[in-house]
PDB file of N, CA and C in Angstrom:
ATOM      1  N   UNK A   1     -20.726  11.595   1.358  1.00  0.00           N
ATOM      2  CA  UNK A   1     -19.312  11.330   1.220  1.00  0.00           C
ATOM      3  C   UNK A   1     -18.787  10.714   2.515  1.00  0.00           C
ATOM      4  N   UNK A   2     -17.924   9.469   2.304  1.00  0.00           N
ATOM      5  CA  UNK A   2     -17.522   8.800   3.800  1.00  0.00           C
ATOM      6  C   UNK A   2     -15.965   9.843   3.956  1.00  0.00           C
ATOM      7  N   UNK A   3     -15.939   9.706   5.094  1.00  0.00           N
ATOM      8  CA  UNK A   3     -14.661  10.304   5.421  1.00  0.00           C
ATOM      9  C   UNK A   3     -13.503   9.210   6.150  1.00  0.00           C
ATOM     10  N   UNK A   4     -12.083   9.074   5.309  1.00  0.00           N
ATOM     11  CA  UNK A   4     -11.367   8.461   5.439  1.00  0.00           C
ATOM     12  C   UNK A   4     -10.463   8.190   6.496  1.00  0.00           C
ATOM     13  N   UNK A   5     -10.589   7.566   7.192  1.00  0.00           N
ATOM     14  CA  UNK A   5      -9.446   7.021   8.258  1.00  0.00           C
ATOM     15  C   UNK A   5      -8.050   6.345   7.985  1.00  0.00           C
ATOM     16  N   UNK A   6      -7.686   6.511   8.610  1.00  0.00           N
ATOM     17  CA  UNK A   6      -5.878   6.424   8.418  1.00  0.00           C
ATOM     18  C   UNK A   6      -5.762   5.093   8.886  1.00  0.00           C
ATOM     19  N   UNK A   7      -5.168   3.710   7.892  1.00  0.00           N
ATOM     20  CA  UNK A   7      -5.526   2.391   8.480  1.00  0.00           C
ATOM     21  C   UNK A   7      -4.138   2.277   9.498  1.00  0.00           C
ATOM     22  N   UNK A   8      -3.307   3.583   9.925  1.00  0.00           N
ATOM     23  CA  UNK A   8      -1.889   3.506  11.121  1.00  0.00           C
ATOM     24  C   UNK A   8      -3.004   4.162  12.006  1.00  0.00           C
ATOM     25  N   UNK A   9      -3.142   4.973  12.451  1.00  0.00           N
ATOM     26  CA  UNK A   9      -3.595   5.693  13.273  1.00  0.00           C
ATOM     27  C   UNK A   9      -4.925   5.839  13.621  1.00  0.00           C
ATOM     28  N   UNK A  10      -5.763   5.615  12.708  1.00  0.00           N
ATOM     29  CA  UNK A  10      -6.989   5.306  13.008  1.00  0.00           C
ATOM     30  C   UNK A  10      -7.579   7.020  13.678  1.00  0.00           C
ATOM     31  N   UNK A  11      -6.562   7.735  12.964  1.00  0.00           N
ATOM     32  CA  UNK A  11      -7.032   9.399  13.199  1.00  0.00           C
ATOM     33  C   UNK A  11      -7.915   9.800  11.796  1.00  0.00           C
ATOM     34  N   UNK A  12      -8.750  11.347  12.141  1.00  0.00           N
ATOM     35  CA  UNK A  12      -9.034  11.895  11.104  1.00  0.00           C
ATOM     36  C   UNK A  12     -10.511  11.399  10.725  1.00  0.00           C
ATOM     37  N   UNK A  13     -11.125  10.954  11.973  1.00  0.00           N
ATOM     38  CA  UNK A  13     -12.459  10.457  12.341  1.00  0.00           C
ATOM     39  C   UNK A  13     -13.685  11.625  12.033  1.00  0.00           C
ATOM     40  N   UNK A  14     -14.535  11.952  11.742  1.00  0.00           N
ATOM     41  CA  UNK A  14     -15.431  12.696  11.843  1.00  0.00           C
ATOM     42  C   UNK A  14     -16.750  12.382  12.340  1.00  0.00           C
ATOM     43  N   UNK A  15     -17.217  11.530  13.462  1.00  0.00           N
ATOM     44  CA  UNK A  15     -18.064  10.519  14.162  1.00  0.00           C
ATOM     45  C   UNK A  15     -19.643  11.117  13.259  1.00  0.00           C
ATOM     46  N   UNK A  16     -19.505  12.362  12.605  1.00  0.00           N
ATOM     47  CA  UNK A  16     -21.229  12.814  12.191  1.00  0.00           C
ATOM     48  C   UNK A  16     -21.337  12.110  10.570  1.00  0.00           C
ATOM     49  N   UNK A  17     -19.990  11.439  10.517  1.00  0.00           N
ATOM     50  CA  UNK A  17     -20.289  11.409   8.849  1.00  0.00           C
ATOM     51  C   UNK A  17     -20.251   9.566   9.041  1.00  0.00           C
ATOM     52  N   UNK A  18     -20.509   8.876   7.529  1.00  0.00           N
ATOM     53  CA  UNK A  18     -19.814   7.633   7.791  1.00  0.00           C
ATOM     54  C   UNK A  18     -18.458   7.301   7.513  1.00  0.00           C
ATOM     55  N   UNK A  19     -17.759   6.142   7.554  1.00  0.00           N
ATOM     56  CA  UNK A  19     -16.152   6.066   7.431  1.00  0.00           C
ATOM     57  C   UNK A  19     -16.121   5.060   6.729  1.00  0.00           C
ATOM     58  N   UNK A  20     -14.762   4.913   6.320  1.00  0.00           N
ATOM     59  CA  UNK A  20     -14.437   4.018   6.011  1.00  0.00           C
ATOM     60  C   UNK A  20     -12.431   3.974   5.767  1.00  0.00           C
ATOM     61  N   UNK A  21     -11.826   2.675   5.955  1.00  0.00           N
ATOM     62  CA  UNK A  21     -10.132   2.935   5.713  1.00  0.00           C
ATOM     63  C   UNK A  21      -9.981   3.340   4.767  1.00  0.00           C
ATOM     64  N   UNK A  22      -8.920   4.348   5.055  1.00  0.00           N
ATOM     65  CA  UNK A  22      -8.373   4.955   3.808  1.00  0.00           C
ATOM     66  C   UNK A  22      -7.576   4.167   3.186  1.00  0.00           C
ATOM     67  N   UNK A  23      -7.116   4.210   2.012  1.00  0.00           N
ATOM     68  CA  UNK A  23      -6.319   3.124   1.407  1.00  0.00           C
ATOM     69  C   UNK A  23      -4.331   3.328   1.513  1.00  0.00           C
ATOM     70  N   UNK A  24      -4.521   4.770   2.081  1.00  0.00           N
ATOM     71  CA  UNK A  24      -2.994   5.092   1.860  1.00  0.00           C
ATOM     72  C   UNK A  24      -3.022   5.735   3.832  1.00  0.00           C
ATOM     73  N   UNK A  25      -1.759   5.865   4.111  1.00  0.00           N
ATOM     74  CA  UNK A  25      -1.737   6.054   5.829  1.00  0.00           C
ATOM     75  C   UNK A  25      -1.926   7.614   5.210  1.00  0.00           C
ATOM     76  N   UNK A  26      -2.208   8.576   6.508  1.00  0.00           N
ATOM     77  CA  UNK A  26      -1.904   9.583   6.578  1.00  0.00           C
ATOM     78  C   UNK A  26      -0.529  10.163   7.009  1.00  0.00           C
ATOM     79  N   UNK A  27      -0.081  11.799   6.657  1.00  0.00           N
ATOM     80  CA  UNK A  27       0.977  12.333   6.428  1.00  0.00           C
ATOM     81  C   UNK A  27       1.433  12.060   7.358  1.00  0.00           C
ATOM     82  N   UNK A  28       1.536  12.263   8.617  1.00  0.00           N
ATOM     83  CA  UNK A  28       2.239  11.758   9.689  1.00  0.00           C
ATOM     84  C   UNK A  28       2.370  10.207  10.198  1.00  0.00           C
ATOM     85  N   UNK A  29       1.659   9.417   9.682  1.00  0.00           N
ATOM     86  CA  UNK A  29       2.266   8.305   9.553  1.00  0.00           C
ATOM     87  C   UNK A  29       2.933   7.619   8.608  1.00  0.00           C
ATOM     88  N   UNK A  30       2.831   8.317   7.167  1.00  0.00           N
ATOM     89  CA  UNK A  30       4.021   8.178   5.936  1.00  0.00           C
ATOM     90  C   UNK A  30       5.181   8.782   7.009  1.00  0.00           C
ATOM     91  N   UNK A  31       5.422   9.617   7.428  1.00  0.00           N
ATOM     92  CA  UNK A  31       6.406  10.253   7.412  1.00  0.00           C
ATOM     93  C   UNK A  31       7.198   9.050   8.951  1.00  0.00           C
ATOM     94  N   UNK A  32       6.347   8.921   9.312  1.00  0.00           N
ATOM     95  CA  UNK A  32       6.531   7.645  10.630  1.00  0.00           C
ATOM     96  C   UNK A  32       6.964   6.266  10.228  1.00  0.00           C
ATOM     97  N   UNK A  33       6.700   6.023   8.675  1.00  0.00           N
ATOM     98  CA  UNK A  33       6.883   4.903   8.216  1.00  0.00           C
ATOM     99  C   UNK A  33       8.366   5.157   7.492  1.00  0.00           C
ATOM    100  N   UNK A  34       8.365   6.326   7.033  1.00  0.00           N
ATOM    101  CA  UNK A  34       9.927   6.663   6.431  1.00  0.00           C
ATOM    102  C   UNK A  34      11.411   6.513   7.737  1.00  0.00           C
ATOM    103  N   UNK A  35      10.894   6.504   8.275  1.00  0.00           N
ATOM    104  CA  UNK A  35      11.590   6.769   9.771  1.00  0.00           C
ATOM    105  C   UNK A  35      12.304   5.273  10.414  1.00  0.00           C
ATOM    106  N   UNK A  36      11.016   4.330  10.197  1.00  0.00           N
ATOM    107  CA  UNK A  36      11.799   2.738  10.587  1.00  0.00           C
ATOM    108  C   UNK A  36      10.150   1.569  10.753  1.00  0.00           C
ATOM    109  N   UNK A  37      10.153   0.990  11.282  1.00  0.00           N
ATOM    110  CA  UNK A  37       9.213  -0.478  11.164  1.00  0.00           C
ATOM    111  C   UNK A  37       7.570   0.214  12.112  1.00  0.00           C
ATOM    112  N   UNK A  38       7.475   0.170  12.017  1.00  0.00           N
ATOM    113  CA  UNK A  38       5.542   0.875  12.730  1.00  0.00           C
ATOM    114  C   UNK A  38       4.759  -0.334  13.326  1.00  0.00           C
ATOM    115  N   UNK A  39       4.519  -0.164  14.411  1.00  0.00           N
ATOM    116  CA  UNK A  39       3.883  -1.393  15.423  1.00  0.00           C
ATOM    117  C   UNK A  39       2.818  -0.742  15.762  1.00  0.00           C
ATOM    118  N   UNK A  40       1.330  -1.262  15.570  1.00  0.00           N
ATOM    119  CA  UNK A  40       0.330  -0.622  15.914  1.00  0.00           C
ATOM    120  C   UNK A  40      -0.339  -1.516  17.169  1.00  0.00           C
ATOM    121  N   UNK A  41      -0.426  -0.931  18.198  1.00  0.00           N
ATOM    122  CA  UNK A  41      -0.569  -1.387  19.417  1.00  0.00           C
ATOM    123  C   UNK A  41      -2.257  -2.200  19.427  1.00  0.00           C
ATOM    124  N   UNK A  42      -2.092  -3.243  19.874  1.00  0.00           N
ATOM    125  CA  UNK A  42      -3.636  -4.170  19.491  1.00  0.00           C
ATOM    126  C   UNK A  42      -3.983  -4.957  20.888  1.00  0.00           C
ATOM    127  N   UNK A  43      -4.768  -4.965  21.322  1.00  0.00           N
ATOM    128  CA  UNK A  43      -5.197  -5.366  22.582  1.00  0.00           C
ATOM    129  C   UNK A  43      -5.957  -7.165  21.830  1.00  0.00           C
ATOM    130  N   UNK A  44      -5.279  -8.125  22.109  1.00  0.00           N
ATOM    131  CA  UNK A  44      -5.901  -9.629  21.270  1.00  0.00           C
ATOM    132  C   UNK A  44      -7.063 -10.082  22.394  1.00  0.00           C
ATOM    133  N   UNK A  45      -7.350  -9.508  23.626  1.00  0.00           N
ATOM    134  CA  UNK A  45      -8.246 -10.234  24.466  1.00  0.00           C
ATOM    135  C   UNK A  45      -9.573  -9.461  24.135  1.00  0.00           C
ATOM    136  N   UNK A  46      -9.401  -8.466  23.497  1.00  0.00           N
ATOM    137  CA  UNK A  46     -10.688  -7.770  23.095  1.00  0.00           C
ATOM    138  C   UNK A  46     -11.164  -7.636  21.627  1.00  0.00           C
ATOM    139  N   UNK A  47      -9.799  -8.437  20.965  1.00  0.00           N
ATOM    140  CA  UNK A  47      -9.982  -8.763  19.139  1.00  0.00           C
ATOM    141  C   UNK A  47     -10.878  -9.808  19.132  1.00  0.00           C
ATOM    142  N   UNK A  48     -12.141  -9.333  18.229  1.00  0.00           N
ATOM    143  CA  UNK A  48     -13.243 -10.087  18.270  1.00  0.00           C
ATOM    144  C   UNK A  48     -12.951 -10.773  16.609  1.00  0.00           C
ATOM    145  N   UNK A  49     -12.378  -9.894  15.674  1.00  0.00           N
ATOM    146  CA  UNK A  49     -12.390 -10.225  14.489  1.00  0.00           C
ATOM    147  C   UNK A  49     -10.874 -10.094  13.887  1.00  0.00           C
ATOM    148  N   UNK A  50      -9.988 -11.021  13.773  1.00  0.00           N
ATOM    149  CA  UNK A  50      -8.625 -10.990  13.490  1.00  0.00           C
ATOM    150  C   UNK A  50      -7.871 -10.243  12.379  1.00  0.00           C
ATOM    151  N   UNK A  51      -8.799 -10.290  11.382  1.00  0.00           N
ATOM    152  CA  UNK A  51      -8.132  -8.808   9.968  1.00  0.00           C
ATOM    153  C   UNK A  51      -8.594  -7.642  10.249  1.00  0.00           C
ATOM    154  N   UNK A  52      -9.406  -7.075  11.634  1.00  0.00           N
ATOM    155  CA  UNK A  52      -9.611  -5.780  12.130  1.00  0.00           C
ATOM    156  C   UNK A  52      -9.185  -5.740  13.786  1.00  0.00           C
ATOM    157  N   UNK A  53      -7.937  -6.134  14.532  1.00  0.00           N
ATOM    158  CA  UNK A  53      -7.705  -6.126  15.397  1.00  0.00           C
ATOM    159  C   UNK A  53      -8.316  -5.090  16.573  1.00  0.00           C
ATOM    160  N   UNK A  54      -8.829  -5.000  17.791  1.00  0.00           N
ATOM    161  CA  UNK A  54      -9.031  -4.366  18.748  1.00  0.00           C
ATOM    162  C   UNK A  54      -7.491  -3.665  19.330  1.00  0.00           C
ATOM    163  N   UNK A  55      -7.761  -2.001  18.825  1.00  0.00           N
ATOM    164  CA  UNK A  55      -6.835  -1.326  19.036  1.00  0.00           C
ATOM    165  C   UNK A  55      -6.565  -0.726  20.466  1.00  0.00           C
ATOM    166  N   UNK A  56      -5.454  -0.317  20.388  1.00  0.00           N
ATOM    167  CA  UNK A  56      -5.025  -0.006  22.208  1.00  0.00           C
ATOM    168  C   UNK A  56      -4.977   1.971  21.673  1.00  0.00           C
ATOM    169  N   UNK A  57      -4.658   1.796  20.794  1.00  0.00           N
ATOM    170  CA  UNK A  57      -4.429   4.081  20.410  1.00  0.00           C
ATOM    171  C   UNK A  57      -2.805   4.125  20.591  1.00  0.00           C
ATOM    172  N   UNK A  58      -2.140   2.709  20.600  1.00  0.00           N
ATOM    173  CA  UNK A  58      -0.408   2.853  20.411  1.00  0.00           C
ATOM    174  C   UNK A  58       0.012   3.117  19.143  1.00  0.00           C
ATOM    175  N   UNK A  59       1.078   3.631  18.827  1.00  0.00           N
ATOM    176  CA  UNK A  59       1.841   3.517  17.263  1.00  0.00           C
ATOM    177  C   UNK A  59       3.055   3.972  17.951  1.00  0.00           C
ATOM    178  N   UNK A  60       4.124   2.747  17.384  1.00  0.00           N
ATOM    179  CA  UNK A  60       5.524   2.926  17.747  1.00  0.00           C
ATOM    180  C   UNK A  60       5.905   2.692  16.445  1.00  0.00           C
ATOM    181  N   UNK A  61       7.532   3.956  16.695  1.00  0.00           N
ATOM    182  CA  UNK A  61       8.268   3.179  15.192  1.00  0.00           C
ATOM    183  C   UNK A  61       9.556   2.609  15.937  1.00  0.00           C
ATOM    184  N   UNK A  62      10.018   1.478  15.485  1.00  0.00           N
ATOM    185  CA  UNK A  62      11.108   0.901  16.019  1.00  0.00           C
ATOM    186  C   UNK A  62      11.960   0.372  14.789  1.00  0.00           C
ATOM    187  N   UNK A  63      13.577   0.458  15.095  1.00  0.00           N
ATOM    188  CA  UNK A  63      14.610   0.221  14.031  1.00  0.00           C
ATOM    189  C   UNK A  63      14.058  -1.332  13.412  1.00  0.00           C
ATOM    190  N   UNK A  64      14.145  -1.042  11.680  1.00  0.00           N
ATOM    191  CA  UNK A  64      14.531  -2.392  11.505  1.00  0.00           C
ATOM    192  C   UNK A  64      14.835  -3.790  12.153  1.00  0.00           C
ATOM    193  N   UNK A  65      15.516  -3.471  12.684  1.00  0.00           N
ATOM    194  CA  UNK A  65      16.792  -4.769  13.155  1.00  0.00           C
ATOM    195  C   UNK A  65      15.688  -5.729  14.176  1.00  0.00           C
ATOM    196  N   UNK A  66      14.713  -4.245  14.889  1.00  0.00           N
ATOM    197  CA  UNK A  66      13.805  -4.367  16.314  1.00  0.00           C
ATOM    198  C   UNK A  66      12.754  -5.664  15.831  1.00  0.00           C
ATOM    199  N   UNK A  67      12.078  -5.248  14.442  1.00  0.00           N
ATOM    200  CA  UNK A  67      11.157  -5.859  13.948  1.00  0.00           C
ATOM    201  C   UNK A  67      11.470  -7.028  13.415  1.00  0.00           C
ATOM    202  N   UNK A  68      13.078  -7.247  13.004  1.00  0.00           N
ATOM    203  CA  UNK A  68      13.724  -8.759  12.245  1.00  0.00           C
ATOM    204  C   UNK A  68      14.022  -9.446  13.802  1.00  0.00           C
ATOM    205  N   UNK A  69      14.068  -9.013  14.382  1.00  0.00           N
ATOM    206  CA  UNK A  69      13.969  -9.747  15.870  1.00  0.00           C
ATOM    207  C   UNK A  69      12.648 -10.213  15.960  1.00  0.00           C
ATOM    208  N   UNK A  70      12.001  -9.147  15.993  1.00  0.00           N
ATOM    209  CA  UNK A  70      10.606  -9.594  16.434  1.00  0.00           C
ATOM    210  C   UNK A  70       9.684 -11.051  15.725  1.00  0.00           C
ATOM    211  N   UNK A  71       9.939 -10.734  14.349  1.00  0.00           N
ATOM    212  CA  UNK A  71       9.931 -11.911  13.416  1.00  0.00           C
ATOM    213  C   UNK A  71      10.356 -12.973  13.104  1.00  0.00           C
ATOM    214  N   UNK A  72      11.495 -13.200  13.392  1.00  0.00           N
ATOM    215  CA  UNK A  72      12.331 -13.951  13.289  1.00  0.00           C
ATOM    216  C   UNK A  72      11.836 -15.490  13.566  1.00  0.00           C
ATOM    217  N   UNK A  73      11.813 -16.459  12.770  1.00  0.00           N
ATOM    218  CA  UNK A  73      12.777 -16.357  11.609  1.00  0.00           C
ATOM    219  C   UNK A  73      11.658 -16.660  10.582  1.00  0.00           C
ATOM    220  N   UNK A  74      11.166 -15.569  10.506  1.00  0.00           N
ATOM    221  CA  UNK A  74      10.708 -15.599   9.548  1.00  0.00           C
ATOM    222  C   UNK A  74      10.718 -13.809   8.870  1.00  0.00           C
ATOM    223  N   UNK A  75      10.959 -13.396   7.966  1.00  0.00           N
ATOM    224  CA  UNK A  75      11.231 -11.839   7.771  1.00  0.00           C
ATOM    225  C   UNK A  75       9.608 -11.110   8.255  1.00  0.00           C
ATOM    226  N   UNK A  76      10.184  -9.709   8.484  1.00  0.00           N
ATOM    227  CA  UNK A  76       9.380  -8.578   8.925  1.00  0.00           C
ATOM    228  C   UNK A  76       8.414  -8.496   8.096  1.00  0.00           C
ATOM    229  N   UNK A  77       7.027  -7.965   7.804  1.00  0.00           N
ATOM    230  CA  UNK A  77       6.172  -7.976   6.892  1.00  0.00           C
ATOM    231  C   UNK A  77       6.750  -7.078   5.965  1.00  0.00           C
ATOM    232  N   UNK A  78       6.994  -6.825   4.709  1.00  0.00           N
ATOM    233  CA  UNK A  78       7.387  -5.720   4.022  1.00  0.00           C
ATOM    234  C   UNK A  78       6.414  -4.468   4.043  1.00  0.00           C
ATOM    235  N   UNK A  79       5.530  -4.983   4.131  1.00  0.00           N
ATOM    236  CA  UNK A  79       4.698  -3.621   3.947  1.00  0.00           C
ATOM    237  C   UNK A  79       5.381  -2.703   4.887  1.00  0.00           C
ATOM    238  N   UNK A  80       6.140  -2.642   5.969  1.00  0.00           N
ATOM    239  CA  UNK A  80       6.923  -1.599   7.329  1.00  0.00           C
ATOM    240  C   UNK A  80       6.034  -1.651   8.560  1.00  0.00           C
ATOM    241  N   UNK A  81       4.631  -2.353   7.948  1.00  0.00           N
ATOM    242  CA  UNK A  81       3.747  -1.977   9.560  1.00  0.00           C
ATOM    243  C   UNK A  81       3.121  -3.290  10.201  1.00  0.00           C
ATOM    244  N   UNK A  82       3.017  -3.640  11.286  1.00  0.00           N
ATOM    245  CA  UNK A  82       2.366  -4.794  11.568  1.00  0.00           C
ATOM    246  C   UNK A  82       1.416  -4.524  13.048  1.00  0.00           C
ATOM    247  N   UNK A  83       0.530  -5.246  13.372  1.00  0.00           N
ATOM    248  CA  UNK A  83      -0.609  -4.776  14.335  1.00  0.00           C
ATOM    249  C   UNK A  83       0.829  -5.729  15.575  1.00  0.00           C
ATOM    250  N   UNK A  84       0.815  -5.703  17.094  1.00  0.00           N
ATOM    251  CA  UNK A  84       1.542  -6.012  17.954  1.00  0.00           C
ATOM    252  C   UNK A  84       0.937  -5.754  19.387  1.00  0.00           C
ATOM    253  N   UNK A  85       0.559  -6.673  19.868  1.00  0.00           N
ATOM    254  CA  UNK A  85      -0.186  -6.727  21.010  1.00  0.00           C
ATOM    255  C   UNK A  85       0.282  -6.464  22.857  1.00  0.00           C
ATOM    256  N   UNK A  86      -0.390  -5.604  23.245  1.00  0.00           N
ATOM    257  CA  UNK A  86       0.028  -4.755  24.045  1.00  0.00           C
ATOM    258  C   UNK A  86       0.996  -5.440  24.837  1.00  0.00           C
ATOM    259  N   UNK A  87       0.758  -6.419  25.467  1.00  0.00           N
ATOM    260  CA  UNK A  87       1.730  -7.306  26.094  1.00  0.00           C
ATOM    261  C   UNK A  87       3.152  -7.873  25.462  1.00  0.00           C
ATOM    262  N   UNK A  88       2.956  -8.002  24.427  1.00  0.00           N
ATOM    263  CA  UNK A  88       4.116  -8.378  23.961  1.00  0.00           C
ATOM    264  C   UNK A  88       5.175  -6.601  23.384  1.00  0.00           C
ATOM    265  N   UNK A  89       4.227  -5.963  23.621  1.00  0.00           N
ATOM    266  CA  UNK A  89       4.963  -4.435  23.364  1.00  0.00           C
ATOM    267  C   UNK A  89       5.403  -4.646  25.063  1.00  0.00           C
ATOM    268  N   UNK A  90       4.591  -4.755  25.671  1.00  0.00           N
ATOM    269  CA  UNK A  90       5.827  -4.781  27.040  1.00  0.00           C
ATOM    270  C   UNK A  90       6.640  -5.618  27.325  1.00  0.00           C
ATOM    271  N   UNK A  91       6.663  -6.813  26.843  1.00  0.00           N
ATOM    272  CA  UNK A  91       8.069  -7.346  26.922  1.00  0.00           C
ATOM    273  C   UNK A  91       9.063  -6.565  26.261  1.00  0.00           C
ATOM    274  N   UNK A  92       8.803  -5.975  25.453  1.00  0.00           N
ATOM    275  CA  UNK A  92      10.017  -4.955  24.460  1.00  0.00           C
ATOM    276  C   UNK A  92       9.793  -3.562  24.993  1.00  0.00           C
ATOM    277  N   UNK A  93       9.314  -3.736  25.776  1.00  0.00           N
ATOM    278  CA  UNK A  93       9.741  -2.677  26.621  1.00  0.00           C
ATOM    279  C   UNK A  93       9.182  -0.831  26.280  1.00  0.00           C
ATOM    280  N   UNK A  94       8.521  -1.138  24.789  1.00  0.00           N
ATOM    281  CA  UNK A  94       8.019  -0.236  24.661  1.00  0.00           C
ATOM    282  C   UNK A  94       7.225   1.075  25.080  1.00  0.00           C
ATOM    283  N   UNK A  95       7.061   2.208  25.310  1.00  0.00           N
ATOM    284  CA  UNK A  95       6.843   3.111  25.646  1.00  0.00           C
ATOM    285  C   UNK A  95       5.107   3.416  25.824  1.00  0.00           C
ATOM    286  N   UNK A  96       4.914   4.021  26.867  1.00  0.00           N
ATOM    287  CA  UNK A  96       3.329   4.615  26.856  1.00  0.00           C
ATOM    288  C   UNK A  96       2.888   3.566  26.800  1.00  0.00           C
ATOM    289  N   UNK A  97       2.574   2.493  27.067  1.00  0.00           N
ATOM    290  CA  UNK A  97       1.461   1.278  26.696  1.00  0.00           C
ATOM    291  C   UNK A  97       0.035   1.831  27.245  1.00  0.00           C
ATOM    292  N   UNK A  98      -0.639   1.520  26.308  1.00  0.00           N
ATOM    293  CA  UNK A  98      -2.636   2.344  26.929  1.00  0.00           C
ATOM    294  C   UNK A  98      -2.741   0.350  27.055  1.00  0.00           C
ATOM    295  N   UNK A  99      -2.940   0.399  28.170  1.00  0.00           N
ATOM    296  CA  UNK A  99      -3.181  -0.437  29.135  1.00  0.00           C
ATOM    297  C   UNK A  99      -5.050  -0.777  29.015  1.00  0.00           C
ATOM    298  N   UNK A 100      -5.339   0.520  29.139  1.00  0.00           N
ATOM    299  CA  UNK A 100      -6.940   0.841  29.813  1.00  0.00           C
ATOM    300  C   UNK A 100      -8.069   0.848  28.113  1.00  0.00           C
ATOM    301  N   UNK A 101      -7.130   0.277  27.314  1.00  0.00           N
ATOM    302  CA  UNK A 101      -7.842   0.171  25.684  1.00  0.00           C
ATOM    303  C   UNK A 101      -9.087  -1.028  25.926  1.00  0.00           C
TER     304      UNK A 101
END
């Protein structure tokens, strides 16, 4: 049996078994997604493969309005979540940046 990973968080690992993405986020990141727009922190100088980004271990939720900025002009992804690369999380000033990903 593979054991499912959370495609927000990338928690809920069990390294002895094999894996694979889960198809739905886990509870604390539903509940993170109910909350406002979800930016999953992605390091692009170490993304080797672009539909599986090289992760930093960030997850921010930021208002609406944050992410129609961010997009602009073109709308926010609907799905609520989009991958966002560490540097450009520090221009926005975002919190905790893992730098050392």
């Amino acid at each position: 049996m593979k054991n499912k990973i959370c495609p927000i968080c990338a928690k809920n690992a069990d390294s002895s078994k094999s894996v694979e993405w889960a198809k739905k986020p886990c509870d604390d990141c539903t509940e993170l997604m109910s909350k406002g727009f979800v930016l999953i922190g992605a390091v692009e100088q170490k993304t080797v493969d672009v539909t599986n980004p090289y992760r930093s271990g960030n997850v921010w939720c930021v208002d609406q309005s944050v992410a129609d900025d961010l997009f602009a002009p073109n709308p926010a992804p609907p799905s609520g979540v989009s991958f966002i690369d560490i540097n450009v999380a520090k221009e926005l000033d975002l919190p905790n940046i893992n730098f050392d990903a």
